[in-house]
N, C-alpha and C. Protein backbone atom coordinates (compact mmCIF):
# COMPACT_ATOMS: atom_id res chain seq x y z
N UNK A 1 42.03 28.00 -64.41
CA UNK A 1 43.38 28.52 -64.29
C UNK A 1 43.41 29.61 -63.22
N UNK A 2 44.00 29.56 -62.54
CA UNK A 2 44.25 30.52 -61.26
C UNK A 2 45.56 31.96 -61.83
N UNK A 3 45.11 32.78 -61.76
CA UNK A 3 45.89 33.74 -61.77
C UNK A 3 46.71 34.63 -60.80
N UNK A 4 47.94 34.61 -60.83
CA UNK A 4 48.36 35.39 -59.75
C UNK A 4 49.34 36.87 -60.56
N UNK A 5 49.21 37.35 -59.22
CA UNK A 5 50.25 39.05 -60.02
C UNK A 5 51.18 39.82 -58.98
N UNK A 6 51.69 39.93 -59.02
CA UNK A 6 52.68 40.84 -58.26
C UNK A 6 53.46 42.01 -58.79
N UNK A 7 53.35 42.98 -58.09
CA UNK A 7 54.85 44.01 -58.69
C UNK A 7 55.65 44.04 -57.96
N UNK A 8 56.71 45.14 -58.46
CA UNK A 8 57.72 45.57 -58.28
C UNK A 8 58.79 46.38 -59.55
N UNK A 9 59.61 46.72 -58.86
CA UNK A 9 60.57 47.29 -60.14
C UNK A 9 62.14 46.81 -60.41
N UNK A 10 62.15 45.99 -59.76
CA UNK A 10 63.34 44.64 -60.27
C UNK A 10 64.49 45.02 -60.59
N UNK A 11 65.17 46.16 -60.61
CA UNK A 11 66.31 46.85 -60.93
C UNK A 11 67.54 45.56 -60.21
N UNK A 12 68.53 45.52 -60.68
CA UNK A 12 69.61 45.18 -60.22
C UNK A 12 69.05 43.39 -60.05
N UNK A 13 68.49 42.42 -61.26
CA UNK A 13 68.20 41.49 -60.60
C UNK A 13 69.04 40.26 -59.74
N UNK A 14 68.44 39.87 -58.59
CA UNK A 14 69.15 38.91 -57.75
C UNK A 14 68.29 38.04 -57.61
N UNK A 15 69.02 36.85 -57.16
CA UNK A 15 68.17 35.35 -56.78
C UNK A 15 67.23 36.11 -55.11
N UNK A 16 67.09 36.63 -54.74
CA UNK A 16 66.08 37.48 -53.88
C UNK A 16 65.10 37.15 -54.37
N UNK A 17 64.12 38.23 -55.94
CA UNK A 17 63.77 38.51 -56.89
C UNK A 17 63.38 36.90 -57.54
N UNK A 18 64.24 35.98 -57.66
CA UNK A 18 63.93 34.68 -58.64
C UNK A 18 62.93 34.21 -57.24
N UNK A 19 63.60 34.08 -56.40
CA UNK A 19 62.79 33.55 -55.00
C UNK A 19 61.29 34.01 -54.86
N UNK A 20 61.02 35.34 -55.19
CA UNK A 20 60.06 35.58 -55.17
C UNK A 20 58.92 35.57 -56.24
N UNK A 21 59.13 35.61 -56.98
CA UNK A 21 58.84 35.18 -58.42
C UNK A 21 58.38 33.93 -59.03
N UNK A 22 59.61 32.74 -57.94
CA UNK A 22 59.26 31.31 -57.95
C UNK A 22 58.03 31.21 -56.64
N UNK A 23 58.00 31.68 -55.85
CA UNK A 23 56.76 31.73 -54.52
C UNK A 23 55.59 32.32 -55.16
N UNK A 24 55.94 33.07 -56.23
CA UNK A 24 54.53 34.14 -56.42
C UNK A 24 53.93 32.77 -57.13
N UNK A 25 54.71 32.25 -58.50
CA UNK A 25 54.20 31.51 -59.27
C UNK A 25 53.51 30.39 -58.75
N UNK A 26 53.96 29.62 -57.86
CA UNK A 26 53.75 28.19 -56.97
C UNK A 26 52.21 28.91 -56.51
N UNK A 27 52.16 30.39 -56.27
CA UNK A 27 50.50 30.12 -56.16
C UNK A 27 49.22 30.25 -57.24
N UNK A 28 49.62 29.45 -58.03
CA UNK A 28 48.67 29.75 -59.13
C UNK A 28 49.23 29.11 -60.51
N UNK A 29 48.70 29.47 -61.39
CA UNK A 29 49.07 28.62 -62.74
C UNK A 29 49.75 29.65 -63.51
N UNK A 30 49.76 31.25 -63.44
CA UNK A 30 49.51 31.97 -64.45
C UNK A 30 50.67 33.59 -63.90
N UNK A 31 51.40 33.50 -63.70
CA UNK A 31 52.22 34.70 -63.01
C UNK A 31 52.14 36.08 -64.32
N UNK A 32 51.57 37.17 -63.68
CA UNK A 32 51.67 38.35 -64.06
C UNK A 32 52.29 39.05 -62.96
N UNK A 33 53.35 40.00 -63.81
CA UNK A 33 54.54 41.12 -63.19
C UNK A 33 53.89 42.47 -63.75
N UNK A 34 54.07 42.93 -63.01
CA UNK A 34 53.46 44.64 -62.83
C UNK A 34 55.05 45.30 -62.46
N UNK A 35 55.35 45.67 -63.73
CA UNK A 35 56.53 46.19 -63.63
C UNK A 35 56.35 47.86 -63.49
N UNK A 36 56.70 48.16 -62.17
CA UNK A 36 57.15 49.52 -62.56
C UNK A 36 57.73 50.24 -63.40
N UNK A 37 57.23 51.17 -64.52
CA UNK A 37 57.87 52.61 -65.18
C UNK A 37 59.12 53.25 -64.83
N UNK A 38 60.21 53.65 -65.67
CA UNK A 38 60.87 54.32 -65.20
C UNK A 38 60.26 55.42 -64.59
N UNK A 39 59.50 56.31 -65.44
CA UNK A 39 58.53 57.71 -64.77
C UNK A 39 57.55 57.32 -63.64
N UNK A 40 57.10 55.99 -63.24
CA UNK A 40 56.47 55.80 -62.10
C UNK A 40 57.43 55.62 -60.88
N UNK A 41 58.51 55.14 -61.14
CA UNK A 41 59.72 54.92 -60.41
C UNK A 41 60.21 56.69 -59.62
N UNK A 42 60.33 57.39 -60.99
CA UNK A 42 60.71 58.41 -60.32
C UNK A 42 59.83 59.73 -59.68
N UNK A 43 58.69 59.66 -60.11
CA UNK A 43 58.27 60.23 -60.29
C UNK A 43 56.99 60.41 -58.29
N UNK A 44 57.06 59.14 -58.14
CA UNK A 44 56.57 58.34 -57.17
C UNK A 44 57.61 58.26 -55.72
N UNK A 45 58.89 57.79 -56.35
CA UNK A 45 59.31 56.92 -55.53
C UNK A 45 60.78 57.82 -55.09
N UNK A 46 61.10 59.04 -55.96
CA UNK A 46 62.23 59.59 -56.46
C UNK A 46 63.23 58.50 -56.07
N UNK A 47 62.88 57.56 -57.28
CA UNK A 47 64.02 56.11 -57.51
C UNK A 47 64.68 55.99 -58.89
N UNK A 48 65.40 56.35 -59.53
CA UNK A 48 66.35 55.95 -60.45
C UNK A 48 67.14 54.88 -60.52
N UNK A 49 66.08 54.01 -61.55
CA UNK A 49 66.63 52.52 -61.84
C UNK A 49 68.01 52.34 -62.25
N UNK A 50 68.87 51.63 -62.27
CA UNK A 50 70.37 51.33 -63.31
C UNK A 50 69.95 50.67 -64.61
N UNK A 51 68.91 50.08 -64.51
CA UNK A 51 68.45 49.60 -66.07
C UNK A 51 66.87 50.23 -66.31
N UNK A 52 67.11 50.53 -67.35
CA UNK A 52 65.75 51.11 -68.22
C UNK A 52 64.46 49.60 -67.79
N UNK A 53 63.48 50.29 -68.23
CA UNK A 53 62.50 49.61 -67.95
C UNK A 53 62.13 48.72 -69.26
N UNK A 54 62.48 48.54 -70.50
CA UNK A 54 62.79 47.90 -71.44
C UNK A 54 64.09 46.87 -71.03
N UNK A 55 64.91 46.95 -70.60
CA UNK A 55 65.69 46.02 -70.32
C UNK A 55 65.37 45.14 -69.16
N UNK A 56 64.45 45.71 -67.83
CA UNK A 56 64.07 44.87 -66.77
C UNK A 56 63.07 44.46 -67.10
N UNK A 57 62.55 44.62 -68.36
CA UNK A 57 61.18 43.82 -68.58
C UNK A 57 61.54 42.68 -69.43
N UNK A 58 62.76 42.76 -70.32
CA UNK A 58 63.19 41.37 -70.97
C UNK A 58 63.92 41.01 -70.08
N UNK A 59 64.38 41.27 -68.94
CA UNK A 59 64.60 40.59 -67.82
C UNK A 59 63.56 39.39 -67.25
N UNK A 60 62.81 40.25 -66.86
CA UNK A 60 61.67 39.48 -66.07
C UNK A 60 60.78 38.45 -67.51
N UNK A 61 60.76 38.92 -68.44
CA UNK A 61 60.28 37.90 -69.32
C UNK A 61 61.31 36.69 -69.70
N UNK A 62 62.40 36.85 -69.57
CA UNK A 62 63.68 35.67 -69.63
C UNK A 62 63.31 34.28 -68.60
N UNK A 63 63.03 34.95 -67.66
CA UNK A 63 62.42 34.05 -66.68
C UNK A 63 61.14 33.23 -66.38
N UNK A 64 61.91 31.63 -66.30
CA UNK A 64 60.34 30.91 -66.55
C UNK A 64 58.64 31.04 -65.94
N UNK A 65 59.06 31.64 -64.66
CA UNK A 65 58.18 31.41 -63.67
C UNK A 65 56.96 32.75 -64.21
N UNK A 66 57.34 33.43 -65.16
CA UNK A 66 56.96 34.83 -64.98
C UNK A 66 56.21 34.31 -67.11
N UNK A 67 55.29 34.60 -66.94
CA UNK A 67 54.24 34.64 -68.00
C UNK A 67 53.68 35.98 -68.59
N UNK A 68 53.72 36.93 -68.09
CA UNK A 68 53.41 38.07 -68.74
C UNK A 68 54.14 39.59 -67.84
N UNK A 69 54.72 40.77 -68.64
CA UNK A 69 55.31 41.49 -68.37
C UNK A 69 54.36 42.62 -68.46
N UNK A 70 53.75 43.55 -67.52
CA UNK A 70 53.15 44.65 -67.79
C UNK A 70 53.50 46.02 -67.09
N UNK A 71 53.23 47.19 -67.73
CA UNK A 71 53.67 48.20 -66.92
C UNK A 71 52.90 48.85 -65.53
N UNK A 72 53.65 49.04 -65.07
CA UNK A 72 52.98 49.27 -63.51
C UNK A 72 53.10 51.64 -63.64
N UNK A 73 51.83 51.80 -63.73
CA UNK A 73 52.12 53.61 -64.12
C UNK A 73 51.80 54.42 -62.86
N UNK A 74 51.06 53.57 -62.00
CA UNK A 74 50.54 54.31 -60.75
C UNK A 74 50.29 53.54 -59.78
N UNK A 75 50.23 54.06 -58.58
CA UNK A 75 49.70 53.37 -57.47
C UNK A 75 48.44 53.06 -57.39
N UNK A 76 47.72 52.97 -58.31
CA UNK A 76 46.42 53.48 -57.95
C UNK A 76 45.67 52.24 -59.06
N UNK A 77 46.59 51.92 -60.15
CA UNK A 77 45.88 50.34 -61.16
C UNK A 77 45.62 49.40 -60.13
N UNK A 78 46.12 49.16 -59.71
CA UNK A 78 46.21 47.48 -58.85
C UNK A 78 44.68 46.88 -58.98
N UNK A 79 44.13 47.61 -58.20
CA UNK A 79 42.43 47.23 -58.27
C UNK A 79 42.18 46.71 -59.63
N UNK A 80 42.42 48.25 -60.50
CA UNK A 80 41.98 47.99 -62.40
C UNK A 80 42.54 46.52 -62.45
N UNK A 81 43.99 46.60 -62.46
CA UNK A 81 44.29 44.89 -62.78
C UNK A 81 44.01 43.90 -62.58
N UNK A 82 43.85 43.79 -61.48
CA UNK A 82 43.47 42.31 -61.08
C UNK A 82 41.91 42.10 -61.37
N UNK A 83 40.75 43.15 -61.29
CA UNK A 83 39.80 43.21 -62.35
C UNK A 83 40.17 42.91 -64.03
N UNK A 84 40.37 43.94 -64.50
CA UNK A 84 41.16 43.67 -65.27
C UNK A 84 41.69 41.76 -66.43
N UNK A 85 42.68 41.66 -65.29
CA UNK A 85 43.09 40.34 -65.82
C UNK A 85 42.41 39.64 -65.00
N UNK A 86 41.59 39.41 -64.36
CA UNK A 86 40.48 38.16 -63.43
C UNK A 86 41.43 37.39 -62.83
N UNK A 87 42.45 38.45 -62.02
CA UNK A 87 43.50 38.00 -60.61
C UNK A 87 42.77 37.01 -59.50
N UNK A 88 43.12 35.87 -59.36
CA UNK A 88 42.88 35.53 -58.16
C UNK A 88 43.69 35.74 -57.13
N UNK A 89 44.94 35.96 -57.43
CA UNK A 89 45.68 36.30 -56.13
C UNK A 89 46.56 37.38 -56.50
N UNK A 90 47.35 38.09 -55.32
CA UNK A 90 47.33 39.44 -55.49
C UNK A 90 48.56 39.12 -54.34
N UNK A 91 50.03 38.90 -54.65
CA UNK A 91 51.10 38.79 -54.06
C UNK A 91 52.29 39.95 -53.86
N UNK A 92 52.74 39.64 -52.91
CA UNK A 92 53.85 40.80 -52.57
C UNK A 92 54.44 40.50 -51.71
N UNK A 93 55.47 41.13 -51.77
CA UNK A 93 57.30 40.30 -49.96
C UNK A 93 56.02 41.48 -49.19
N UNK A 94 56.50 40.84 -47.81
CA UNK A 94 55.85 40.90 -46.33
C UNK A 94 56.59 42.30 -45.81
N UNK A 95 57.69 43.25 -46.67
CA UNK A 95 57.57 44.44 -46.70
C UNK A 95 56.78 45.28 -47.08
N UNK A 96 55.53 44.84 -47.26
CA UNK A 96 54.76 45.45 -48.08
C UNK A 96 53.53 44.96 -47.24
N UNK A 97 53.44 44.34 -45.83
CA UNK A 97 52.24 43.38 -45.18
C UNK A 97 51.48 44.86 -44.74
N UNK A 98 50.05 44.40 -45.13
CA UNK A 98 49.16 45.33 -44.42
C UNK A 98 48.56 46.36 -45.74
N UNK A 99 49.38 46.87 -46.59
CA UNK A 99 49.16 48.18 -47.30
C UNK A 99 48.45 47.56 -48.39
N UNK A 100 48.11 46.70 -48.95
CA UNK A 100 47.37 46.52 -49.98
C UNK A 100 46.29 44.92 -49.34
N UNK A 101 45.68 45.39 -48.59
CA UNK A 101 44.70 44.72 -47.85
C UNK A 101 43.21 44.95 -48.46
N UNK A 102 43.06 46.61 -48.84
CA UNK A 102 42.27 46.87 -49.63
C UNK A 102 41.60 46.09 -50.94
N UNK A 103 42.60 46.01 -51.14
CA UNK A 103 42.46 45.06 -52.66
C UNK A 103 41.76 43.54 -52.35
N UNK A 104 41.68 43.13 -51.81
CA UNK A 104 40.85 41.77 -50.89
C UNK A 104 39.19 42.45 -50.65
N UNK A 105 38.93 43.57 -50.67
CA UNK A 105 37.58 43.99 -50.01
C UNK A 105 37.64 44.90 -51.03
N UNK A 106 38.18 45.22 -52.39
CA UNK A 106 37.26 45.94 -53.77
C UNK A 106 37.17 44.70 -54.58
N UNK A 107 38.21 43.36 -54.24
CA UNK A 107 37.78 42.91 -55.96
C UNK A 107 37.42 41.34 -54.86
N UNK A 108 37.72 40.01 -55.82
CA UNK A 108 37.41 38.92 -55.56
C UNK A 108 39.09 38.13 -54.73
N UNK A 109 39.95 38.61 -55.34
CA UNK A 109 41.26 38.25 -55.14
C UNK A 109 41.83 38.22 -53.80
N UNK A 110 41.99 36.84 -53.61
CA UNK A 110 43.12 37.23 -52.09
C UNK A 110 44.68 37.80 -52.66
N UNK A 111 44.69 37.96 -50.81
CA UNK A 111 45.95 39.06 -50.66
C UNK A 111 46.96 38.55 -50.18
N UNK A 112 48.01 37.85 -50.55
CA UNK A 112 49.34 37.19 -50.20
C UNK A 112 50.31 38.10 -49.66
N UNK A 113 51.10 38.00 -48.78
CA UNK A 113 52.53 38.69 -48.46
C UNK A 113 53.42 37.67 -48.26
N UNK A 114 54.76 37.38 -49.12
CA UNK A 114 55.16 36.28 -49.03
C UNK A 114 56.56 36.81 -48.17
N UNK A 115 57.39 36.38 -47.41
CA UNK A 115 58.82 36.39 -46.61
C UNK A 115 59.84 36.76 -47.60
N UNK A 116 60.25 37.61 -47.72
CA UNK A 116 61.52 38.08 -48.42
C UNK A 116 62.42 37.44 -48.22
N UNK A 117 63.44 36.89 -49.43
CA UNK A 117 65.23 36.44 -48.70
C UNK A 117 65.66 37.13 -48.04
N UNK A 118 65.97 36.79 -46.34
CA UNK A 118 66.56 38.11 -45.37
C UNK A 118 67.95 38.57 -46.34
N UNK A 119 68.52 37.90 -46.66
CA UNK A 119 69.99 38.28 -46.47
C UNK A 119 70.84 39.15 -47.90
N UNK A 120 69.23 39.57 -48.79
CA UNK A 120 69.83 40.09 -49.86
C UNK A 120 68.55 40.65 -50.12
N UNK A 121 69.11 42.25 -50.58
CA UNK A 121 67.97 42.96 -50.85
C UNK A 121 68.74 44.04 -52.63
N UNK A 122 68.53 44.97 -53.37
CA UNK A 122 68.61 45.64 -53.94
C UNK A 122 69.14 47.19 -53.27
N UNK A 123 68.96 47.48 -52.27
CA UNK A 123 69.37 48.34 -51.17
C UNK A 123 70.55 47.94 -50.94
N UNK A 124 70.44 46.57 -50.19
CA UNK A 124 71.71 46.30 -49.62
C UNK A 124 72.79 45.92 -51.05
N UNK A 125 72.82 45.57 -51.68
CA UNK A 125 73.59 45.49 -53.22
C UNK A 125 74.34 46.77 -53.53
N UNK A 126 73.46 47.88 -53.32
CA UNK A 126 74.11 49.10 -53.71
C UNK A 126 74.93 50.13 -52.67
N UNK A 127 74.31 49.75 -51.57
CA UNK A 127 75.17 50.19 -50.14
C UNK A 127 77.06 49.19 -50.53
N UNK A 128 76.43 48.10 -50.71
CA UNK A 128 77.63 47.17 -50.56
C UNK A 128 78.62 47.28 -51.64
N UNK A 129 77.95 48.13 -52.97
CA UNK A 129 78.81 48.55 -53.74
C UNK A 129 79.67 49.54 -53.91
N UNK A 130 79.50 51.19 -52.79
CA UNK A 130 79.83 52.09 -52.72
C UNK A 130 80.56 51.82 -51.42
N UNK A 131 80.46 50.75 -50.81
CA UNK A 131 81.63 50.17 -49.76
C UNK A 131 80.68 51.45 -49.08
N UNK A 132 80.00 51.52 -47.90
CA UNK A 132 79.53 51.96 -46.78
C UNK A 132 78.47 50.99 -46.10
C-alpha cells in the first residue's frame, strides 16, 4: 500500500481543495491530511480560520479521496510523520515548490508539488467577498 500525505488548513472549502486532494490521492492508495490547528494557524501564520478546526476536519473527512484526518501543530512534524505513518509520498500545490525538499533527504519519501487550480484560491474568495 503506498501512502501519501499532504497539508494544509482548508478553511473556506472549494473544488480548488477537492482538486487537490483528488491529485494527492491518485498518487497512492492511502491519503493522509495534516490539518492545520487553529493555534498553529495563528500562532504561525497570524491566520484566523472562518471555521474551527473541528468543523474543517469533518470537512475533509466527508470527503472520499481523504482517509485519515490529523492535526498539523508545527512546522517542524512533517519529517516525524511521514516516519511516523511510513509516507511514501509527501505532496503539496507548487506554491509551496522547493521548501520542503528536505523531507526527500531525512526520510525515504518522495517529494511531490502538484499545479494548483489557477483560477480559485481561498485568498481570492475572501478579497472577492469584501468586493476589493
Amino acid at each position: 500500500m503506498k501512502r501519501v500525505i499532504t497539508y494544509g488548513t482548508f478553511d473556506l472549502l472549494h473544488y480548488g481543495h477537492i482538486n487537490l486532494l483528488r491529485r494527492a490521492k491518485e498518487q497512492g492508495d492511502y491519503l493522509i491530511v495534516a490539518l492545520s490547528t487553529d493555534e498553529f494557524n495563528w500562532k504561525e501564520k497570524q491566520k484566523k480560520c472562518y471555521f474551527s478546526f473541528d468543523k474543517r476536519k469533518k470537512l475533509l473527512e466527508a470527503i472520499r479521496y481523504v482517509d485519515l484526518v490529523i492535526p498539523e501543530n508545527g512546522w517542524e512534524q512533517k519529517t516525524t510523520d511521514v516516519k511516523e505513518y511510513h509516507i511514501d509520498k509527501f505532496v503539496m500545490g507548487d506554491d509551496w515548490a522547493g521548501k520542503f525538499d528536505f523531507i526527500q533527504e531525512e526520510t525515504d519519501a518522495a517529494v511531490i508539488y502538484l499545479a494548483r487550480t489557477p483560477e480559485i484560491s481561498t485568498s481570492q474568495i475572501k478579497k472577492d467577498l469584501l468586493g476589493s
